[in-house]
PDB file of N, CA and C in Angstrom:
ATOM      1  N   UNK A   1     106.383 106.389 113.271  1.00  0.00           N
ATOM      2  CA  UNK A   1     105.092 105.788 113.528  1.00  0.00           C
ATOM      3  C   UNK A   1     105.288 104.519 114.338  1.00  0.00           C
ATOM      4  N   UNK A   2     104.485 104.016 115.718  1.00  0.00           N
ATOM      5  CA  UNK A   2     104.365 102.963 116.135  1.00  0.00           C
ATOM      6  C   UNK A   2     103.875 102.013 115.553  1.00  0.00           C
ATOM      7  N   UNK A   3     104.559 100.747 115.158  1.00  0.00           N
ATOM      8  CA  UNK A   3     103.905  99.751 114.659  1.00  0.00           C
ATOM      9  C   UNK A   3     103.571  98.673 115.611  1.00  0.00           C
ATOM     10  N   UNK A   4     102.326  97.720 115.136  1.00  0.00           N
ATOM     11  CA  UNK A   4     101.690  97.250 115.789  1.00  0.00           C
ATOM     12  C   UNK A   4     103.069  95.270 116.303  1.00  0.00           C
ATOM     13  N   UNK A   5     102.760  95.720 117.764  1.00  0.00           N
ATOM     14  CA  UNK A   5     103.552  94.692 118.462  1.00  0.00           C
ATOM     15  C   UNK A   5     103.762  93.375 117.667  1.00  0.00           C
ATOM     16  N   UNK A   6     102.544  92.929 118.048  1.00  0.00           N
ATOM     17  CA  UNK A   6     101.679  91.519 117.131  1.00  0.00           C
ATOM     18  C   UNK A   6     101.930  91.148 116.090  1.00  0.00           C
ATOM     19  N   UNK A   7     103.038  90.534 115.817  1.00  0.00           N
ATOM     20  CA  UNK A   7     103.166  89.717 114.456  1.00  0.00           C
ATOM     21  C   UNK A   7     102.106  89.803 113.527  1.00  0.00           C
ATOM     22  N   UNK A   8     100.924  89.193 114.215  1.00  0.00           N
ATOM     23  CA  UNK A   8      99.796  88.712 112.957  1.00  0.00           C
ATOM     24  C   UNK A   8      98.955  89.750 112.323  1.00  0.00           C
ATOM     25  N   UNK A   9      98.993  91.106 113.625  1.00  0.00           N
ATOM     26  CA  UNK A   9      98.456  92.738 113.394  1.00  0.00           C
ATOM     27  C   UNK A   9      99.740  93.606 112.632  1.00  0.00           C
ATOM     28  N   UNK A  10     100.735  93.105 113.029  1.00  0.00           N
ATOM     29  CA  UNK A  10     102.054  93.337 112.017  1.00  0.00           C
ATOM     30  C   UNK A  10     101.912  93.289 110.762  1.00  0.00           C
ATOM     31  N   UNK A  11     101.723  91.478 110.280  1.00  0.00           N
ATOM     32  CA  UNK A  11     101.507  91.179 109.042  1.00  0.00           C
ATOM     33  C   UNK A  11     100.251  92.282 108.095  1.00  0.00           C
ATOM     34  N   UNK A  12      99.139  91.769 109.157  1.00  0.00           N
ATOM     35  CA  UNK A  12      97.631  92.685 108.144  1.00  0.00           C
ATOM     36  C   UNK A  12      97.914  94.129 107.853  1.00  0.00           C
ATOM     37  N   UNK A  13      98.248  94.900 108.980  1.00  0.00           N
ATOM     38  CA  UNK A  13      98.973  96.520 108.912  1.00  0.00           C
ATOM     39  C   UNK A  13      99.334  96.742 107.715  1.00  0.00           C
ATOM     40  N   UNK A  14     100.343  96.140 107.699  1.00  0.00           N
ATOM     41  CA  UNK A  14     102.317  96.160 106.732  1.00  0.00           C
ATOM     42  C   UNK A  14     101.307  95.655 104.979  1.00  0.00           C
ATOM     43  N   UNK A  15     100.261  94.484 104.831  1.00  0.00           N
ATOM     44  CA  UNK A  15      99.776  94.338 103.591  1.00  0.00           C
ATOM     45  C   UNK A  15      99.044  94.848 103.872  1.00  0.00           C
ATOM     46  N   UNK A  16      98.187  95.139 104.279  1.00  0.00           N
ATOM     47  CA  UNK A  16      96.871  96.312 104.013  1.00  0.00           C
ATOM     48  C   UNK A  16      97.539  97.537 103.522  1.00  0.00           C
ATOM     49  N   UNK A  17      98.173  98.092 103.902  1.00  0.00           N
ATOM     50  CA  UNK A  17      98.941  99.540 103.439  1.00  0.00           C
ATOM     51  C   UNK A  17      99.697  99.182 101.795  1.00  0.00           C
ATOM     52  N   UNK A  18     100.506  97.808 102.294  1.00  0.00           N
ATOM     53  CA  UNK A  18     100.918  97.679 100.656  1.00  0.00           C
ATOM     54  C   UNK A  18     100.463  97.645  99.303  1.00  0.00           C
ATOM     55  N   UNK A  19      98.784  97.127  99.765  1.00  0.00           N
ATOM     56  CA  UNK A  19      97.922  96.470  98.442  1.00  0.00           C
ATOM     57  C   UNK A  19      97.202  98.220  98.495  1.00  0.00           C
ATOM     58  N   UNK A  20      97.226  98.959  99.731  1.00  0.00           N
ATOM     59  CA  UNK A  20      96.068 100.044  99.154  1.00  0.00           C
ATOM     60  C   UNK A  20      96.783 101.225  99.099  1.00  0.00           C
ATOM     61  N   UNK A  21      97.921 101.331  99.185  1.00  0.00           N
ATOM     62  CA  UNK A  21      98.771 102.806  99.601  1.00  0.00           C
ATOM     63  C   UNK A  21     100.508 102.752  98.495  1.00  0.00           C
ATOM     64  N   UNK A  22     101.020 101.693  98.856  1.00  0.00           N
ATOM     65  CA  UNK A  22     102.578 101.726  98.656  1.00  0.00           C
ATOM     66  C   UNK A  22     102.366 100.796  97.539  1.00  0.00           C
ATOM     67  N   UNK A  23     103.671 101.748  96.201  1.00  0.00           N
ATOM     68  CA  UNK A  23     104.088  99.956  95.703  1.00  0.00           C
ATOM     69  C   UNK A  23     105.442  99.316  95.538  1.00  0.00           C
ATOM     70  N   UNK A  24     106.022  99.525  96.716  1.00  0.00           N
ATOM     71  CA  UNK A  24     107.074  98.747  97.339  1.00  0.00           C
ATOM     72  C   UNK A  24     107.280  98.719  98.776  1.00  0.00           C
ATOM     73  N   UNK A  25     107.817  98.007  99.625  1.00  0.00           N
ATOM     74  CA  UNK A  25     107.893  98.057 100.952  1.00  0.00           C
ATOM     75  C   UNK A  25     109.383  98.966 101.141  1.00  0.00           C
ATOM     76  N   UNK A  26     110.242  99.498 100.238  1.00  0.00           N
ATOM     77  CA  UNK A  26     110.608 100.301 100.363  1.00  0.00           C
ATOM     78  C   UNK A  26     109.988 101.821 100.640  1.00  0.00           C
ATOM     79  N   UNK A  27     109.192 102.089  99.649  1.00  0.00           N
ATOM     80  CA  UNK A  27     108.130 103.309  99.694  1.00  0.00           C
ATOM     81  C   UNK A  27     107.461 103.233 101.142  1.00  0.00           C
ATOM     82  N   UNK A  28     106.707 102.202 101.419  1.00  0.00           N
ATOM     83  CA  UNK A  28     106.177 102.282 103.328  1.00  0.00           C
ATOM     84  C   UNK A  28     107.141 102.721 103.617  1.00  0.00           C
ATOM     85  N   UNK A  29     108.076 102.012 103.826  1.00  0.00           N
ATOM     86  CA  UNK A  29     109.231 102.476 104.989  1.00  0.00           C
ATOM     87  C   UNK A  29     109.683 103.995 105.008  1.00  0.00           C
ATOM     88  N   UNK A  30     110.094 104.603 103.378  1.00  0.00           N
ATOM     89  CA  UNK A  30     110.119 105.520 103.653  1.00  0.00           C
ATOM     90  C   UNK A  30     109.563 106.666 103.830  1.00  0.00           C
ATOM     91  N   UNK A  31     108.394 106.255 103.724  1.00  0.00           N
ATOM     92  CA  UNK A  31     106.927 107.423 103.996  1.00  0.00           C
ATOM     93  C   UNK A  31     106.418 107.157 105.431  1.00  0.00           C
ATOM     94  N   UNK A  32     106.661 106.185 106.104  1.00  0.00           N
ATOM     95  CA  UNK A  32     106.682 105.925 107.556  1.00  0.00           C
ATOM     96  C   UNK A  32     107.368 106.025 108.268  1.00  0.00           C
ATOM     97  N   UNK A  33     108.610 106.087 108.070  1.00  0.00           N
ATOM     98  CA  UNK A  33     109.740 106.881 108.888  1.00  0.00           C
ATOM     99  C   UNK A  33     110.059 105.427 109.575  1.00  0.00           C
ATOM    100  N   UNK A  34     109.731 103.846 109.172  1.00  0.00           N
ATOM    101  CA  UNK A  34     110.190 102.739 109.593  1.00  0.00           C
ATOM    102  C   UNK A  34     111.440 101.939 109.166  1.00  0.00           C
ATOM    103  N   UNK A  35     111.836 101.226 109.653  1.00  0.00           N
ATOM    104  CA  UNK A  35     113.386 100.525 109.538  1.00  0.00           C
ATOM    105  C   UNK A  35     112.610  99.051 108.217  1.00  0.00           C
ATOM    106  N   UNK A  36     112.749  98.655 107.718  1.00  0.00           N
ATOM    107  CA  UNK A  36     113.147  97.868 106.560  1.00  0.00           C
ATOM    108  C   UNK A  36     113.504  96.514 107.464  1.00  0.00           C
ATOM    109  N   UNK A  37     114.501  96.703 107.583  1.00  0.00           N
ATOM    110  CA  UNK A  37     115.193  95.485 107.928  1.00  0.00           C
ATOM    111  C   UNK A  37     114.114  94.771 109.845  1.00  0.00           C
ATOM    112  N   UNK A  38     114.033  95.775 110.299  1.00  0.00           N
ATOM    113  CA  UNK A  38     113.251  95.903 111.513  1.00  0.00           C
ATOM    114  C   UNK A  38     111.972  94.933 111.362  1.00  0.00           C
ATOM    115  N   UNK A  39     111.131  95.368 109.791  1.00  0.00           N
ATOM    116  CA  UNK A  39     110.100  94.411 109.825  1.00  0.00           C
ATOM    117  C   UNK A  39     109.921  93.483 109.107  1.00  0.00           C
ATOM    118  N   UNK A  40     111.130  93.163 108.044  1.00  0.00           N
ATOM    119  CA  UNK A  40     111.448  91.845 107.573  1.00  0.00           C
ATOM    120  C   UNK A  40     111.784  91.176 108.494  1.00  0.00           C
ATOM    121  N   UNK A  41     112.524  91.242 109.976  1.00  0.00           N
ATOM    122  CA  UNK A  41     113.162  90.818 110.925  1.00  0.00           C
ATOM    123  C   UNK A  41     111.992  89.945 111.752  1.00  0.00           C
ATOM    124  N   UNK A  42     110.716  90.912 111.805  1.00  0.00           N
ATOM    125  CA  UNK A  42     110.124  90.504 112.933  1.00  0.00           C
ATOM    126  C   UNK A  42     108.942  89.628 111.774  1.00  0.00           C
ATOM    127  N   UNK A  43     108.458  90.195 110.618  1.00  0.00           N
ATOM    128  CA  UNK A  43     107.715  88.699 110.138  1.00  0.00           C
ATOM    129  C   UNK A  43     108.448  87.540 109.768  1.00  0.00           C
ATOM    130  N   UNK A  44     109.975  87.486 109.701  1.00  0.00           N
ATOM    131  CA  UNK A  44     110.205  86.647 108.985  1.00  0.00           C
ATOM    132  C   UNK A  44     110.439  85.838 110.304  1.00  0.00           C
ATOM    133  N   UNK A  45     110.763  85.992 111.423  1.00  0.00           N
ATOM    134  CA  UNK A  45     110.461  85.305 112.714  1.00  0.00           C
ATOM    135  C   UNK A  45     109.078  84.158 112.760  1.00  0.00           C
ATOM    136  N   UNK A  46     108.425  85.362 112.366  1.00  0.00           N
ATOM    137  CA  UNK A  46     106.804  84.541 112.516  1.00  0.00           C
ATOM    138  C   UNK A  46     106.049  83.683 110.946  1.00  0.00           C
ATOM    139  N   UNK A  47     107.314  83.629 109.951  1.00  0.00           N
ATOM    140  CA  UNK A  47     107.303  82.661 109.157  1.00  0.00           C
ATOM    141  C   UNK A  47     106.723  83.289 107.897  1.00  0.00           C
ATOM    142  N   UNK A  48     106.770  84.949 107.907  1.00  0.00           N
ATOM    143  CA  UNK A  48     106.515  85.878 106.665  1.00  0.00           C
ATOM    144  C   UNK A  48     107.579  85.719 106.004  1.00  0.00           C
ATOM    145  N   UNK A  49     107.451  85.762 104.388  1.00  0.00           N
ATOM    146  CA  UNK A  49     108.834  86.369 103.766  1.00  0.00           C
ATOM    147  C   UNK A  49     108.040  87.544 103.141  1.00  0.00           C
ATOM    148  N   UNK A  50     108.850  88.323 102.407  1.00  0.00           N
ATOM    149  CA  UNK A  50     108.395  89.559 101.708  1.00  0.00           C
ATOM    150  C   UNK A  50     108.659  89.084 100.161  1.00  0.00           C
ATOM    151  N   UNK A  51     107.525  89.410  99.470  1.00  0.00           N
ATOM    152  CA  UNK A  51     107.498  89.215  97.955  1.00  0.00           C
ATOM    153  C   UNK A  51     107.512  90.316  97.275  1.00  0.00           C
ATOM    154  N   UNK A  52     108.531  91.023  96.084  1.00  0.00           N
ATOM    155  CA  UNK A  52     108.580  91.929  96.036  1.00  0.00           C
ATOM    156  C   UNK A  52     107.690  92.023  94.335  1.00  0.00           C
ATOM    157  N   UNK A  53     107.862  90.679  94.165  1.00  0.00           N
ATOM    158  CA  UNK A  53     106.706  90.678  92.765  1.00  0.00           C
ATOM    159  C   UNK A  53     105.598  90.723  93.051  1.00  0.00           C
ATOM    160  N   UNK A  54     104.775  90.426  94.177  1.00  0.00           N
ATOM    161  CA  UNK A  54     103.710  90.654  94.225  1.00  0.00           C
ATOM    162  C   UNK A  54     103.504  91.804  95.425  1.00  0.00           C
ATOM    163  N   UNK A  55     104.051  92.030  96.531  1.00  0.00           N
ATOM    164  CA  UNK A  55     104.413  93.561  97.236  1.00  0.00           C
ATOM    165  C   UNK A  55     103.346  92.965  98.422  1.00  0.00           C
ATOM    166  N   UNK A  56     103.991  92.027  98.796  1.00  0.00           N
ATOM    167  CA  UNK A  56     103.295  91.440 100.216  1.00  0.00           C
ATOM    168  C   UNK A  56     103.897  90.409 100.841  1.00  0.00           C
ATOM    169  N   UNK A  57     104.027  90.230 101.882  1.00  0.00           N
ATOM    170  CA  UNK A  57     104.202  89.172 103.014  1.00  0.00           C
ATOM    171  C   UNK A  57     103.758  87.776 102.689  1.00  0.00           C
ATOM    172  N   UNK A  58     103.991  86.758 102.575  1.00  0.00           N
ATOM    173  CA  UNK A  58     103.166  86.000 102.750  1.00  0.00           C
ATOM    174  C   UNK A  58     104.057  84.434 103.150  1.00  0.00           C
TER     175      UNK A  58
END
């Protein structure tokens, strides 16, 4: 799946799916066929970390 370029359309994407679909960002990744490390890489650039107690970016 193409994910969205945009950091900030990155961020909303990646938690919108987490809070209504997945409950781990492991599970996205592997039901999306996406890299893990790929989009910890690119929010944590733009000043995301990943919370795995609460299963979102922030």
């Amino acid at each position: 799946m193409e994910l969205p370029k945009d950091p900030m359309m990155l961020y909303s994407f990646i938690n919108t799916k987490l809070r209504d679909c997945y409950p781990s960002l492991d599970a996205l990744c592997n039901d999306l066929q996406v890299s893990k490390q790929e989009i910890v890489r690119q929010l944590g650039e733009a000043g995301f970390e990943y919370s795995a107690e609460h299963n979102r970016f922030w």
